[in-house]
Protein backbone atom coordinates (compact mmCIF):
# COMPACT_ATOMS: atom_id res chain seq x y z
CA UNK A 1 -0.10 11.84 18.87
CA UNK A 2 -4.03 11.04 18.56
CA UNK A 3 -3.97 9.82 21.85
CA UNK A 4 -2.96 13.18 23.46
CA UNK A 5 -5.08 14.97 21.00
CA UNK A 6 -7.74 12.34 23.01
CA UNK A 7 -6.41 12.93 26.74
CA UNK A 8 -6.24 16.75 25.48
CA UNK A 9 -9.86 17.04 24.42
CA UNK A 10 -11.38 14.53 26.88
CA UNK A 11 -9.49 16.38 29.84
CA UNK A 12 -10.74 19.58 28.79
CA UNK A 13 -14.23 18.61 28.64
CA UNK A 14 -14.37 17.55 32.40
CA UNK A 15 -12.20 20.67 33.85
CA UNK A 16 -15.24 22.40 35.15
CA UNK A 17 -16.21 19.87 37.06
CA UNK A 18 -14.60 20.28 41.11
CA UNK A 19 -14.19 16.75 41.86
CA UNK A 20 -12.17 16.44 38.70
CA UNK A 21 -10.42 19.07 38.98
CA UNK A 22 -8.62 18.31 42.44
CA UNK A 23 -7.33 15.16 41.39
CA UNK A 24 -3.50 15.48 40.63
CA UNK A 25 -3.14 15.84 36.73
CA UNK A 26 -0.95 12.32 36.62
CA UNK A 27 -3.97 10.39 38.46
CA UNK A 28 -6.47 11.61 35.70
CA UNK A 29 -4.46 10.88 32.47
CA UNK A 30 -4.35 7.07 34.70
CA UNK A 31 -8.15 7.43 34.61
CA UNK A 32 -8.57 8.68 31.45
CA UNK A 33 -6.22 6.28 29.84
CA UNK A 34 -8.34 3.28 31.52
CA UNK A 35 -11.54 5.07 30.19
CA UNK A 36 -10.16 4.74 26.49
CA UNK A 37 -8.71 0.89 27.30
CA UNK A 38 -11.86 -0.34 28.27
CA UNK A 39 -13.89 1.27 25.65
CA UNK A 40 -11.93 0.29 22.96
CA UNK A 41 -11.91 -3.66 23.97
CA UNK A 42 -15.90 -3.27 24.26
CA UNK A 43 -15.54 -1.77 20.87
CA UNK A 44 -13.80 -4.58 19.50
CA UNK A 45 -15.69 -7.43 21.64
CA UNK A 46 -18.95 -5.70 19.97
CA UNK A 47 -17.49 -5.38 16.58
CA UNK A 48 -16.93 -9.22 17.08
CA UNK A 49 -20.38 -10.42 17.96
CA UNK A 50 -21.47 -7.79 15.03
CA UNK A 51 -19.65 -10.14 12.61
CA UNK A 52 -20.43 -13.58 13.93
CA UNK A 53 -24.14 -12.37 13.83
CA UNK A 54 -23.95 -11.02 10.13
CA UNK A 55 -22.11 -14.73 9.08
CA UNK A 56 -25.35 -16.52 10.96
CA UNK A 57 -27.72 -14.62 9.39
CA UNK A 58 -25.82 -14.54 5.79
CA UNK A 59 -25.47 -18.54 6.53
CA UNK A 60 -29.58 -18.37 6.93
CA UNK A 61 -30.18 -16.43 4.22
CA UNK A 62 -28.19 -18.55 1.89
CA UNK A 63 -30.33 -21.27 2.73
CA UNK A 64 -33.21 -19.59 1.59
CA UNK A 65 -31.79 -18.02 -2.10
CA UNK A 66 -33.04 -21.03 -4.58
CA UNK A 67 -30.62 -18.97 -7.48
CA UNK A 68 -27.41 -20.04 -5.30
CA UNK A 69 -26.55 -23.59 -5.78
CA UNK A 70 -23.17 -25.46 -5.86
CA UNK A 71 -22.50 -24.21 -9.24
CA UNK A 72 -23.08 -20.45 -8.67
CA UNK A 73 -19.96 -19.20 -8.57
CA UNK A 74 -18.94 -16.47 -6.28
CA UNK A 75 -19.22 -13.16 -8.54
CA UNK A 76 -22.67 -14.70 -9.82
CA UNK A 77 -23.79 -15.37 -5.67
CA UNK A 78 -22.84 -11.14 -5.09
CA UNK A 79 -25.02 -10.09 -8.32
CA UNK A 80 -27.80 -12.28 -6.90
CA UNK A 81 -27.23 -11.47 -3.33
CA UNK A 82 -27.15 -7.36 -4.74
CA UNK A 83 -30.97 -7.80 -5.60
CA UNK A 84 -32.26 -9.54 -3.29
CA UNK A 85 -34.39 -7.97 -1.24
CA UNK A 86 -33.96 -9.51 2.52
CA UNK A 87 -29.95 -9.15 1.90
CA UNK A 88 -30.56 -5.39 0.37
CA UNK A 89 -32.82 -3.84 2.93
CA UNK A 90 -31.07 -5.59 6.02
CA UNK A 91 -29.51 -2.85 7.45
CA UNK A 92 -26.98 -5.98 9.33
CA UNK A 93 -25.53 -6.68 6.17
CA UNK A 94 -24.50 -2.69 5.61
CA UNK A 95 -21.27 -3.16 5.92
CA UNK A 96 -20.65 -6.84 6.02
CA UNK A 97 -16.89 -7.36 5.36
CA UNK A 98 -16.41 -9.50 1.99
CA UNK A 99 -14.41 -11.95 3.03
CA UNK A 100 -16.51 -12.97 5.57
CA UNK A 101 -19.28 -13.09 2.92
CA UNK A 102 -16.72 -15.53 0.95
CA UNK A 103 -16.12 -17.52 3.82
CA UNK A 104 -19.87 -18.17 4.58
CA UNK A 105 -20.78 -18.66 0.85
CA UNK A 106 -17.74 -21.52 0.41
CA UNK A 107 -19.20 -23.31 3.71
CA UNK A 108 -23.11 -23.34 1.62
CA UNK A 109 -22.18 -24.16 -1.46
């Protein structure tokens, strides 16, 4: 149902436009459908690259956090990571997901 709310909306906002509008109605929903494939698997191809660049520079920050050792344990490593600076005001880290934060933390310790 979203995605004809989607066709519905998106078709609407191009019917004032002639060489839209003489295209049969079943050849642009084939467009439009297309349009919303390829944009979501950039989406998710840049969501991807988004996380494999927030576990690189987590991994390289880790390095450089002398509080985090072997025997930090994982609740003490997000209390530490919480107030430190270069993790706090890294807008990359925003809205790391936590397990991925786990994952990279197990592989430096």
């Amino acid at each position: 149902k979203a995605v004809v709310s989607t066709q519905s909306t998106g078709m609407s906002f191009w019917n004032h436009i002639k060489e839209w509008t003489v295209v049969p109605e079943r050849d642009r929903k084939d467009v439009f459908e297309d349009a919303l494939f390829f944009i979501g698997k950039k989406e998710k191809k840049e969501e991807a690259e988004l996380r494999i660049k927030q576990k690189e520079e987590l991994a390289i920050l880790l390095e450089d956090v002398k509080e985090i050792s072997y025997r930090t344990t994982w609740v003490d490593a997000q209390e530490v990571l919480a107030s430190h600076k270069p993790f706090k005001n890294n807008i990359l880290f925003e809205n790391i997901d936590k397990e991925d934060m786990l994952v990279v933390f197990m592989e430096h310790i």
